[in-house]
Protein backbone atom coordinates (compact mmCIF):
# COMPACT_ATOMS: atom_id res chain seq x y z
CA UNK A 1 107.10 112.74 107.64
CA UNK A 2 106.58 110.79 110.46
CA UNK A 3 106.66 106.75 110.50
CA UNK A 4 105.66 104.96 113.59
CA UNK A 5 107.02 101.08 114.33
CA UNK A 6 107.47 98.95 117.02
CA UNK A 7 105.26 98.72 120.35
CA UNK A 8 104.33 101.95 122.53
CA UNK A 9 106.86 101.31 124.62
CA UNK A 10 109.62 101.65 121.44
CA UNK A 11 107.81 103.78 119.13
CA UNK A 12 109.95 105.79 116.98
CA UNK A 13 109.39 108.53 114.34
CA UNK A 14 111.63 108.84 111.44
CA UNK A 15 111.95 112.16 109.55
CA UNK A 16 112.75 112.61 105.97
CA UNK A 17 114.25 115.48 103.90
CA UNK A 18 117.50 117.72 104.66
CA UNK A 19 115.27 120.13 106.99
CA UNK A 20 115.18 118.48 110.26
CA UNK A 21 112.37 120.22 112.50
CA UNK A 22 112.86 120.42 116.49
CA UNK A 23 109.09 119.03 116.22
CA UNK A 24 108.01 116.34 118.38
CA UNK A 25 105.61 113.78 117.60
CA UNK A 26 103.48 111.93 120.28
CA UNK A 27 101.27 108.94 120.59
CA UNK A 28 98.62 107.80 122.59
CA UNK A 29 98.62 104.72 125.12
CA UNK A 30 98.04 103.09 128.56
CA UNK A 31 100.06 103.21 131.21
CA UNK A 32 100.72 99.52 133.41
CA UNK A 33 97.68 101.06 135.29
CA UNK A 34 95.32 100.96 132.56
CA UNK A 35 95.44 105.19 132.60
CA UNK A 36 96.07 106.80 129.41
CA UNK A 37 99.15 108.61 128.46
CA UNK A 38 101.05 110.45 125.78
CA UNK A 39 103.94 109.02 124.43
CA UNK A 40 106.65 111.02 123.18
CA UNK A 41 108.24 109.21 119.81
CA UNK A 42 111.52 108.94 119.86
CA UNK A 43 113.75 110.32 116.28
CA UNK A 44 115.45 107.23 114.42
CA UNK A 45 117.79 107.27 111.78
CA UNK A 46 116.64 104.21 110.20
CA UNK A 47 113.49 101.97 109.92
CA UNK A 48 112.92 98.48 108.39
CA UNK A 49 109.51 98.60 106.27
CA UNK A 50 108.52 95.07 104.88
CA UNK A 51 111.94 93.82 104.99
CA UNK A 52 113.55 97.03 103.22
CA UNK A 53 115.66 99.69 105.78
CA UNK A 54 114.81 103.01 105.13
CA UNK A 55 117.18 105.82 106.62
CA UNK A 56 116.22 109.55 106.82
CA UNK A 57 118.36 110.54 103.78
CA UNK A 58 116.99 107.72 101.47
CA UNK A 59 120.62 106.67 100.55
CA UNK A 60 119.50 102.73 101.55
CA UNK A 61 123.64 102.13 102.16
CA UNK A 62 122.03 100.39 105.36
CA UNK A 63 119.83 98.07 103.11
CA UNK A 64 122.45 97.08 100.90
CA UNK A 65 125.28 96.48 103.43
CA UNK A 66 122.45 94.28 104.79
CA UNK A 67 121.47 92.40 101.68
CA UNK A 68 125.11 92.15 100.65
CA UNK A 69 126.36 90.47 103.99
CA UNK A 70 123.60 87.98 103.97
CA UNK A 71 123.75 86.85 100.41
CA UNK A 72 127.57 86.68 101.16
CA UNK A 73 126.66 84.13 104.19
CA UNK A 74 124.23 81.92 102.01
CA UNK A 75 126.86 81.96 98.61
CA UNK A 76 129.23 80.64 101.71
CA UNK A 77 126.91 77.64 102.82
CA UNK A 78 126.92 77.09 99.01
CA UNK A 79 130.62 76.69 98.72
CA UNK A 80 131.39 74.74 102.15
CA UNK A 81 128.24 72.18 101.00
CA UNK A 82 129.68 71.44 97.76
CA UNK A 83 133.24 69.88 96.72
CA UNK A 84 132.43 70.60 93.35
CA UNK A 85 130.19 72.98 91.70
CA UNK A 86 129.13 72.38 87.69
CA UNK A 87 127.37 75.16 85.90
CA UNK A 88 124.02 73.75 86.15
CA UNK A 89 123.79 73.53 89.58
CA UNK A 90 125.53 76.56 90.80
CA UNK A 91 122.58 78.41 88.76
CA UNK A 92 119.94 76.82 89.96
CA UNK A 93 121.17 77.44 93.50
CA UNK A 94 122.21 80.83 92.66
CA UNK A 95 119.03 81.94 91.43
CA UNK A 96 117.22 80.17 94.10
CA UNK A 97 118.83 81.16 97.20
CA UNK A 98 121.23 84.29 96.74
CA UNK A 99 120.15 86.05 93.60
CA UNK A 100 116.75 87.34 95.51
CA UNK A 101 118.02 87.95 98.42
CA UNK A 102 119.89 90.77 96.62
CA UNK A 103 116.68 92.18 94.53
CA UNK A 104 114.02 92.01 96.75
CA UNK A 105 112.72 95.38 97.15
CA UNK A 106 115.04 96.83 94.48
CA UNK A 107 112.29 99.67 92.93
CA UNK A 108 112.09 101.15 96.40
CA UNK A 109 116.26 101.17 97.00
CA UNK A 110 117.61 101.49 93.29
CA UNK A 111 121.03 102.42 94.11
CA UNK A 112 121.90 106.07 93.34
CA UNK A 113 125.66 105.89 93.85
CA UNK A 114 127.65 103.96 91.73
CA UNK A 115 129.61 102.60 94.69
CA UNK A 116 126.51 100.86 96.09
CA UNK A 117 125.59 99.54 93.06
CA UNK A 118 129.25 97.83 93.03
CA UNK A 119 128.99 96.01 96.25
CA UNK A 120 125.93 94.59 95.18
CA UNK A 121 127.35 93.69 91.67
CA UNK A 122 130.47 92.12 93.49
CA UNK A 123 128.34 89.90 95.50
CA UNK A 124 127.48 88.22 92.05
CA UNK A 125 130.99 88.81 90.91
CA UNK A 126 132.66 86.78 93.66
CA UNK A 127 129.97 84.03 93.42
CA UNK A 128 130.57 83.25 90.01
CA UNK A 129 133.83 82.59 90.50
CA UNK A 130 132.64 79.56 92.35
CA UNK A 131 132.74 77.61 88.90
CA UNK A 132 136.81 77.05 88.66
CA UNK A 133 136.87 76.24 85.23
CA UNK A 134 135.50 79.96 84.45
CA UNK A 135 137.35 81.73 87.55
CA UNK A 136 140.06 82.88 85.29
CA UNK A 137 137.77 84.34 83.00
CA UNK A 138 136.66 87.95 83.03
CA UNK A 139 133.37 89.09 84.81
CA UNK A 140 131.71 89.87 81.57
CA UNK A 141 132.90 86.81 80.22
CA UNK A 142 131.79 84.67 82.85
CA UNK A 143 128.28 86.16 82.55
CA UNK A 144 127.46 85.43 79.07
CA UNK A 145 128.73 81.73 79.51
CA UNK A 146 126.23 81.10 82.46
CA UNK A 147 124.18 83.30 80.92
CA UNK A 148 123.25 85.08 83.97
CA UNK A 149 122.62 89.19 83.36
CA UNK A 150 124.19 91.68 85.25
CA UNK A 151 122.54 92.26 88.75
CA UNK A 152 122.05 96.52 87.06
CA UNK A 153 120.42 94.64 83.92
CA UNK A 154 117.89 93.01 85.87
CA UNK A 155 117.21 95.80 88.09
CA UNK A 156 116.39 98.14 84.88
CA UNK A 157 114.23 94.96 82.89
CA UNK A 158 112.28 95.09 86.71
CA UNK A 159 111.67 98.19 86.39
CA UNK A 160 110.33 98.39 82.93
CA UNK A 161 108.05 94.91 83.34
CA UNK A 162 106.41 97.25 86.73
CA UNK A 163 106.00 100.47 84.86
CA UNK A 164 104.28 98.29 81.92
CA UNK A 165 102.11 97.01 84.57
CA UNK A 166 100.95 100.20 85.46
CA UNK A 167 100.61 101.62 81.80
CA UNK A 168 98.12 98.65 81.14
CA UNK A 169 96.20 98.67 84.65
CA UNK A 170 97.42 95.44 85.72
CA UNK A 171 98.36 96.91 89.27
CA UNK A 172 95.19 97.84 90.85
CA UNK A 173 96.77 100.40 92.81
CA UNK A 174 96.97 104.03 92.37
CA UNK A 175 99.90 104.86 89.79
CA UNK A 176 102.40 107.41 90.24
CA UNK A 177 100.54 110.06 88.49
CA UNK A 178 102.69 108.68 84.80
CA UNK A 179 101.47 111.26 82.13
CA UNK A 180 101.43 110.98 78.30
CA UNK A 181 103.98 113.19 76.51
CA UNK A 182 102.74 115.64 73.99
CA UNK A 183 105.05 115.37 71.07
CA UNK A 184 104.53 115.18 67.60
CA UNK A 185 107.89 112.82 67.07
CA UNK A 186 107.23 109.61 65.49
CA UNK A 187 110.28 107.92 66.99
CA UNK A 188 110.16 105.26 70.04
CA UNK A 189 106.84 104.59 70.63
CA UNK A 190 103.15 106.24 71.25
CA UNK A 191 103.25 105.53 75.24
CA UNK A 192 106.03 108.09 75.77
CA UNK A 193 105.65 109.32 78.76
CA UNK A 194 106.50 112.81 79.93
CA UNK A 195 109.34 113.78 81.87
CA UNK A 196 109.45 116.53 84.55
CA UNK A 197 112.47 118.48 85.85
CA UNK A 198 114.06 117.13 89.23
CA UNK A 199 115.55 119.65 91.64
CA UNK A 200 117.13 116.94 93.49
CA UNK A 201 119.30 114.08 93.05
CA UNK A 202 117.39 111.61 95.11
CA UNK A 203 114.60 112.24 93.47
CA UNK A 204 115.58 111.51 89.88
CA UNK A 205 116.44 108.08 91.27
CA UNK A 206 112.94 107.42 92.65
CA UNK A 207 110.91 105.09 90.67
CA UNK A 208 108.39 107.05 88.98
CA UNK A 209 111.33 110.10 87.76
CA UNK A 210 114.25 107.06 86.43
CA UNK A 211 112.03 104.45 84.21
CA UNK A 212 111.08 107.28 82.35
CA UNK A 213 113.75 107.26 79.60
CA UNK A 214 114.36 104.19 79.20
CA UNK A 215 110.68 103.38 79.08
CA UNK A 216 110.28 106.04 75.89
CA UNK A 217 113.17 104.16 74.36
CA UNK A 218 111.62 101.24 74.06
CA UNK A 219 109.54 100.36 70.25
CA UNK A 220 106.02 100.21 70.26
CA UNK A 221 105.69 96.49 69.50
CA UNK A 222 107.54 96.41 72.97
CA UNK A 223 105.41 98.65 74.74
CA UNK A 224 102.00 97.18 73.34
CA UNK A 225 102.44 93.81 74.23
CA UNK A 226 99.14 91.89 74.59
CA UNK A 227 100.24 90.08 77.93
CA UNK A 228 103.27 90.89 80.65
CA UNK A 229 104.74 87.41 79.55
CA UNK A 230 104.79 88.71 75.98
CA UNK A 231 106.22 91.52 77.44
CA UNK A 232 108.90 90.09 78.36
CA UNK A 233 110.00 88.06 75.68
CA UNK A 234 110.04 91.57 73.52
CA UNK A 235 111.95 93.33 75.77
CA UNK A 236 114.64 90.43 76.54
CA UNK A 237 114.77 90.30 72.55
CA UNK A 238 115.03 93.58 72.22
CA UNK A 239 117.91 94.23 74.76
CA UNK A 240 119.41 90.85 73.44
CA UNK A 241 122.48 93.06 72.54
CA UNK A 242 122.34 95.71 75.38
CA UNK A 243 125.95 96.14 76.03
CA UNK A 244 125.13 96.55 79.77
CA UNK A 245 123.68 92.79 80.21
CA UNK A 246 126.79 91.54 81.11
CA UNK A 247 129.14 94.10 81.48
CA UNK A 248 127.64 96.52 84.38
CA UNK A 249 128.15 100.15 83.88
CA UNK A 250 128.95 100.46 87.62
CA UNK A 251 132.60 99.07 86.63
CA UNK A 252 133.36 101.24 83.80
């Protein structure tokens, strides 16, 4: 699958999937002479798309080491710029500044590997720890009192608030070809969706294969909500007690 970047002159292809063809792609331009040429692409192991690096085995460890290393940098300008942080303020600045640095783009790169999804966790981990009169504290613990989810949480409640705005045709963009289950059972809710087998690992983690179950577990007065903000405000209640909000499963 070829993806072209850059200017002629540093064009690149980048091929995905485990067979890699001796193919070679080629491009059209001009010469410095105004003559036209073909230009051979050159094979890359990793593009950046609209911010996100992609690599040609869709593992995004480049993407996160990324994301990770510059939400370190800004969660250090934090700490140097203030002598003392209180609660209120290292949220706010949290949540402003580091916090989407680390999700942006996060339903194209869901971690599949539960070590990825640690360094990203531990970004968020280390940061809270800013607060000294909760540094002692546990993770978890620390969590609940700022009230701040785990970084896996929020991925997952992302995921379900963009496959409800599919469901209800509030993207006006093709969908990923979501189909209605055929089942008779009464339980969870009457937009179950159906889900098909996956060969492959990295394909159960792509977006349209992994919302799937946790979409069907979700109660109809959750998946019928009139609006996206009433959406969310049935899911959040619903989850209220998810064990998982503030104690990732990437640590267990």
């Amino acid at each position: 699958m070829p993806l072209t970047t850059g200017r002629l002159s540093a064009a690149s292809v980048l091929k995905l999937g485990k067979q890699h063809t001796e193919t070679s792609y080629h491009m059209k331009g001009r010469s410095e002479s105004g003559e036209e040429v073909s230009i051979t692409l050159e094979e890359s192991e990793t593009e950046k798309d609209l911010g996100v690096l992609v690599d040609n085995r869709l593992s995004f460890k480049g993407h996160v080491a990324q994301a990770t290393a510059k939400a370190n940098k800004t969660i250090g300008i934090i700490r140097r710029s203030f002598e003392h942080l209180d609660r209120e303020v290292f949220v706010q600045l949290y949540k402003s500044l580091a916090r989407p640095i680390l999700e942006y783009g996060h339903s194209v790169w869901q971690p599949q590997q539960k070590l990825l999804c640690k360094e990203i966790e531990d970004v968020q981990r280390r940061a809270t720890k800013l607060i000294s009169a909760l540094s002692e504290k546990t993770y978890p613990e620390r969590l609940a009192i700022l009230k701040l989810p785990s970084l896996e949480h929020r991925r997952l409640r992302g995921d379900m608030i963009d496959l409800y705005k599919y469901m209800h045709g509030i993207y006006d963009t093709g969908n990923p070809n979501f189909q209605l289950a055929e089942t008779k059972d009464t339980r969870g809710n009457s937009l179950k969706l159906y889900k098909p087998f996956c060969r492959l690992n990295v394909r159960s983690c792509f977006f349209a294969e992994r919302v799937i179950p946790h979409w069907n577990s979700l109660p109809e007065t959750v998946v019928t909500a009139p609006s996206v903000n009433s959406f969310k405000g049935r899911l959040d209640n619903f989850w209220a007690d998810r064990p998982e909000k503030f104690s990732p499963t990437c640590y267990q």
